[in-house]
N, C-alpha and C. Protein backbone atom coordinates (compact mmCIF):
# COMPACT_ATOMS: atom_id res chain seq x y z
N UNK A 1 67.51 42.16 21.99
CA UNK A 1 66.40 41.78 21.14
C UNK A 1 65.42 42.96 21.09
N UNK A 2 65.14 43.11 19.67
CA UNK A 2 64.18 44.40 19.72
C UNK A 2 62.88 44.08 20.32
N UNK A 3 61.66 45.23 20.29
CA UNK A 3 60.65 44.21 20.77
C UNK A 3 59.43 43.86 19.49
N UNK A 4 60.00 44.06 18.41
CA UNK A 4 59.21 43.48 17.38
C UNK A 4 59.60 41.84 17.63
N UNK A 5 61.10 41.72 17.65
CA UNK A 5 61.52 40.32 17.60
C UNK A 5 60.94 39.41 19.10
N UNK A 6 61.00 40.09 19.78
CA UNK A 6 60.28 39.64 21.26
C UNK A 6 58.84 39.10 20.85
N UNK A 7 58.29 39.80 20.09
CA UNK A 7 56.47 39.61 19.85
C UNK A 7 56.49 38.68 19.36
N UNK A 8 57.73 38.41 17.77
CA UNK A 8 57.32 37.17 17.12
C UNK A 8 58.03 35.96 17.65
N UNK A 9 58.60 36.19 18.58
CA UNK A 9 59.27 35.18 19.81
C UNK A 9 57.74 34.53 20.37
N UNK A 10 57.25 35.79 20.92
CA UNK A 10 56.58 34.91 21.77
C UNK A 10 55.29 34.33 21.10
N UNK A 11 54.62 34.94 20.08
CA UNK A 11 54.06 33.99 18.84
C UNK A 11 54.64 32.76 18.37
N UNK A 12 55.81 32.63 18.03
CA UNK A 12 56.20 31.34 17.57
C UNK A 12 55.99 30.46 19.41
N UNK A 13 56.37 30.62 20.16
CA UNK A 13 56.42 29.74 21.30
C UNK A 13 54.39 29.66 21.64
N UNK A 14 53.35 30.72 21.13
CA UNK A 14 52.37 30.28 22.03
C UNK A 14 51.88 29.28 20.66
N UNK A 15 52.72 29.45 19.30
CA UNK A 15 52.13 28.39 17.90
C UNK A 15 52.37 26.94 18.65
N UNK A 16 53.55 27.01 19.22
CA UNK A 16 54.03 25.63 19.44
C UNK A 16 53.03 24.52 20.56
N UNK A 17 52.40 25.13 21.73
CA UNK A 17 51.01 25.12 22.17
C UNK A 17 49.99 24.36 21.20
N UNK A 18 50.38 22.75 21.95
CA UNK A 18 49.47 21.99 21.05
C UNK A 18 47.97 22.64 21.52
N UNK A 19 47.04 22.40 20.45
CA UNK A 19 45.81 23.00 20.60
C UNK A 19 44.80 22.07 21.51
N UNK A 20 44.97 20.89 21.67
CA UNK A 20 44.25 20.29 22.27
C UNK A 20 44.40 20.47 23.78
N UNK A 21 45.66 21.08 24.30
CA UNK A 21 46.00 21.90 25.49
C UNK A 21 45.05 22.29 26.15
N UNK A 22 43.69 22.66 26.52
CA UNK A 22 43.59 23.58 26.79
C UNK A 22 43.41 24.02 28.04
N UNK A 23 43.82 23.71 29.15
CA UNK A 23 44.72 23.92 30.27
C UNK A 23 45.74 25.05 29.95
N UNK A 24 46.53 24.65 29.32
CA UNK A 24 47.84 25.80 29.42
C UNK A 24 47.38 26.89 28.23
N UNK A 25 46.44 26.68 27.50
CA UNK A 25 46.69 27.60 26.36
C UNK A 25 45.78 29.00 27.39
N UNK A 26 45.01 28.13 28.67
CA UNK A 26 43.91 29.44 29.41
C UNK A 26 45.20 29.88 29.90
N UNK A 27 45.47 29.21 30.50
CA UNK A 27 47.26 29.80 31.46
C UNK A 27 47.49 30.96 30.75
N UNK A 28 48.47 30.50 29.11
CA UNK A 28 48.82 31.84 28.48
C UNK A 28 47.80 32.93 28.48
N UNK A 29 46.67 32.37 28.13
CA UNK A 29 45.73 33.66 27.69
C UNK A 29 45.56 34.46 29.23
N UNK A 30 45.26 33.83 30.29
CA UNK A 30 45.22 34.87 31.27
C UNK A 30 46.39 35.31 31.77
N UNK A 31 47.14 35.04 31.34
CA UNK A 31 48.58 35.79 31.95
C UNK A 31 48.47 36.85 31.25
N UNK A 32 48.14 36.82 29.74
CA UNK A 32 48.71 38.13 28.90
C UNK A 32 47.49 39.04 28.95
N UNK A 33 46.23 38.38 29.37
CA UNK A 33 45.18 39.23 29.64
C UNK A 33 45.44 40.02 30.79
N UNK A 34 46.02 39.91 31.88
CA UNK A 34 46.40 40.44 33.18
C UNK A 34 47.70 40.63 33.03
N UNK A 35 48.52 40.83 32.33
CA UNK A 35 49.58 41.67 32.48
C UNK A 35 49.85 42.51 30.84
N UNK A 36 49.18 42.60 29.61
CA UNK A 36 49.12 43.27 28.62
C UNK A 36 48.12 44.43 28.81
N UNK A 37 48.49 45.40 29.06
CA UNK A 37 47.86 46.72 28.76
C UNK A 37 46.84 46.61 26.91
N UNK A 38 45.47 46.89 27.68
CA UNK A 38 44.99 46.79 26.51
C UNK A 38 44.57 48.46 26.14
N UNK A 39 45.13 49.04 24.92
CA UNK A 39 44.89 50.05 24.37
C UNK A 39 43.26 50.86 24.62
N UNK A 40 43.00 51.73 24.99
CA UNK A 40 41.40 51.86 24.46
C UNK A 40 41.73 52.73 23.60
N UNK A 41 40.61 52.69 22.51
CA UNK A 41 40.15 53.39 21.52
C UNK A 41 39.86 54.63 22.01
N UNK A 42 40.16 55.77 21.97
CA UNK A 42 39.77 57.14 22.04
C UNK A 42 38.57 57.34 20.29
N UNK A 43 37.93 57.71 21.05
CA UNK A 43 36.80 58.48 20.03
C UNK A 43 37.41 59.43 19.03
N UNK A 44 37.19 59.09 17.70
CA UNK A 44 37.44 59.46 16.79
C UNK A 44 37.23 60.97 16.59
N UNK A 45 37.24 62.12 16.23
CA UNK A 45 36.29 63.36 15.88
C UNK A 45 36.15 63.48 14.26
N UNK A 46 35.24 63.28 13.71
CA UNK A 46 34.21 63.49 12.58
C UNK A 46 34.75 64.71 11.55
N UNK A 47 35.03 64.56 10.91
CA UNK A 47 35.74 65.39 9.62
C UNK A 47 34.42 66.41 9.42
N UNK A 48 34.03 67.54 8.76
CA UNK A 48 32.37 68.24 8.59
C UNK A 48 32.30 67.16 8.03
N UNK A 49 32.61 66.74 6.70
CA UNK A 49 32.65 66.19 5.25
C UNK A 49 31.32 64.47 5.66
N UNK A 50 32.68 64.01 7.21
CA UNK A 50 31.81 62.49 7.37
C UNK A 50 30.19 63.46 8.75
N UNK A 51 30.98 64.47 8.71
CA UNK A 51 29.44 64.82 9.97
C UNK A 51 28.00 65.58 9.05
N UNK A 52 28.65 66.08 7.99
CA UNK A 52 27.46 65.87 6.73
C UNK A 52 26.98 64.52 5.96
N UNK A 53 27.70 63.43 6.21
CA UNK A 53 27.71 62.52 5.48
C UNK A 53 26.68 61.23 6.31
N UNK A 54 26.99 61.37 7.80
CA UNK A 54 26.49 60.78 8.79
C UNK A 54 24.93 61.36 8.81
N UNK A 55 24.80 62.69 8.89
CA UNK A 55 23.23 63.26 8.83
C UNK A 55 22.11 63.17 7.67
N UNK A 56 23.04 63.28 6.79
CA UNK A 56 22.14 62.70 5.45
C UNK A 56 21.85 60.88 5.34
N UNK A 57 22.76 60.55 6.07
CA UNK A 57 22.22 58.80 6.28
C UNK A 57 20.98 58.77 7.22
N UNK A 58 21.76 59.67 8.38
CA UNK A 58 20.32 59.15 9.34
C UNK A 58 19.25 59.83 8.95
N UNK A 59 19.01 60.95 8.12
CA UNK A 59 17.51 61.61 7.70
C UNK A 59 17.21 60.08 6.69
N UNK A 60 17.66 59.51 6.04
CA UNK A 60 17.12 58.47 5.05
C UNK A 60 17.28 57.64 5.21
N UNK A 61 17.43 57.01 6.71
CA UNK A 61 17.76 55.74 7.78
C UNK A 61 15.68 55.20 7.03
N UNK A 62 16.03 53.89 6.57
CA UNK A 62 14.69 53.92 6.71
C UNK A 62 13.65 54.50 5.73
N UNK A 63 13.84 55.30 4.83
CA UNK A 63 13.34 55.88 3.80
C UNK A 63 12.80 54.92 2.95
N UNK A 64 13.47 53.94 2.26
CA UNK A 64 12.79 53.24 1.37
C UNK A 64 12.15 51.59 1.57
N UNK A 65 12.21 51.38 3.23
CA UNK A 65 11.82 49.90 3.53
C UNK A 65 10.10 50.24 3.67
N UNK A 66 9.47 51.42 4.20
CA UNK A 66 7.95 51.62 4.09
C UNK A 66 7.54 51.45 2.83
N UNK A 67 8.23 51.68 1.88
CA UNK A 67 7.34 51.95 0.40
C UNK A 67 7.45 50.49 -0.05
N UNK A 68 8.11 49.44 0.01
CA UNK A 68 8.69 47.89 -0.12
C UNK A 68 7.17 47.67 -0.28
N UNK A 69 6.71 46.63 -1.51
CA UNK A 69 5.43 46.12 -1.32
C UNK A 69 5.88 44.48 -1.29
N UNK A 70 7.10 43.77 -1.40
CA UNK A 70 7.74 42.82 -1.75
C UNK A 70 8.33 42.40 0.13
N UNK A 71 7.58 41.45 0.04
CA UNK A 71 8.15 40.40 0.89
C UNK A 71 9.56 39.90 1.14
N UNK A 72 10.72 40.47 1.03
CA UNK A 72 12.36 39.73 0.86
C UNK A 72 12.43 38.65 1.08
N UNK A 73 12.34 38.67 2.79
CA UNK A 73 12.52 37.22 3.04
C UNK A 73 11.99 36.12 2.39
N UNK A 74 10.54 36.52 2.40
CA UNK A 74 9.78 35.06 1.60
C UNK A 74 10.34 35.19 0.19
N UNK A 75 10.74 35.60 -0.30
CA UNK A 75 11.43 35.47 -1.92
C UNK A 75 12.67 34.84 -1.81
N UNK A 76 13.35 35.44 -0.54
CA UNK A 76 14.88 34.52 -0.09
C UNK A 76 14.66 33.04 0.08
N UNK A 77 13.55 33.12 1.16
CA UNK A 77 13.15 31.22 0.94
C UNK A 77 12.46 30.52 0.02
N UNK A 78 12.06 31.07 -1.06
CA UNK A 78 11.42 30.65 -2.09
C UNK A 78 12.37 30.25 -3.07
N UNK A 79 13.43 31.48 -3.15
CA UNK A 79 14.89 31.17 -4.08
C UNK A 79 15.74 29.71 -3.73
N UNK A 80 15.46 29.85 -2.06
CA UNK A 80 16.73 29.05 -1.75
C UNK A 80 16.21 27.65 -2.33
N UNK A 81 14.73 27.55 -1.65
CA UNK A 81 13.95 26.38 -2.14
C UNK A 81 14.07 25.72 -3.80
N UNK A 82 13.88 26.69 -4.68
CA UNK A 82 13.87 26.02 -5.87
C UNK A 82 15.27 25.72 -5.92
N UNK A 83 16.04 26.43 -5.73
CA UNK A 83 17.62 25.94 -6.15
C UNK A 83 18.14 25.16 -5.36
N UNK A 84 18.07 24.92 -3.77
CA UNK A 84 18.68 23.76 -3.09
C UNK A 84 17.66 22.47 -2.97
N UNK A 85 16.31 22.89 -2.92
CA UNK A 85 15.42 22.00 -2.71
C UNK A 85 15.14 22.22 -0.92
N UNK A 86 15.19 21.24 0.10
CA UNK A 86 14.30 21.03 1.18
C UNK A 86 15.35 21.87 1.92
């Protein structure tokens, strides 16, 4: 058995795991939590393209919420109000 077919083996057997279980469904989950190697993410490295792209966000992080003379939220609950009511 390859081990693609192994994976969806053992998917179809944890589907079958009535859900109201939940006794055995912790069982499965900590078994595969303590014996599945979980991958870590290695840190990406930044293309120039996204490390120019990232610096021009954070210089204008914030740029246009000071100049806002408009309340959002209170317009969000004012909207929701006329159209749903209470």
């Amino acid at each position: 058995m390859t081990a693609i077919g192994m994976k969806q083996s053992s998917l179809n057997l944890i589907n079958q795991i009535d859900d109201k279980d939940s006794a055995l469904l912790e069982k499965v989950y900590l078994f595969l939590t303590l014996n599945v190697p979980t991958k870590k993410k290695e840190k990406e490295e930044l293309t120039s393209e996204q490390k120019r792209r990232l610096t021009l966000v954070e210089n204008l992080c914030g740029a246009f919420s000071a100049c806002q003379t408009v309340d959002w939220k209170k317009d969000k609950e004012e909207y929701m109000l006329e159209k749903y009511g209470q």
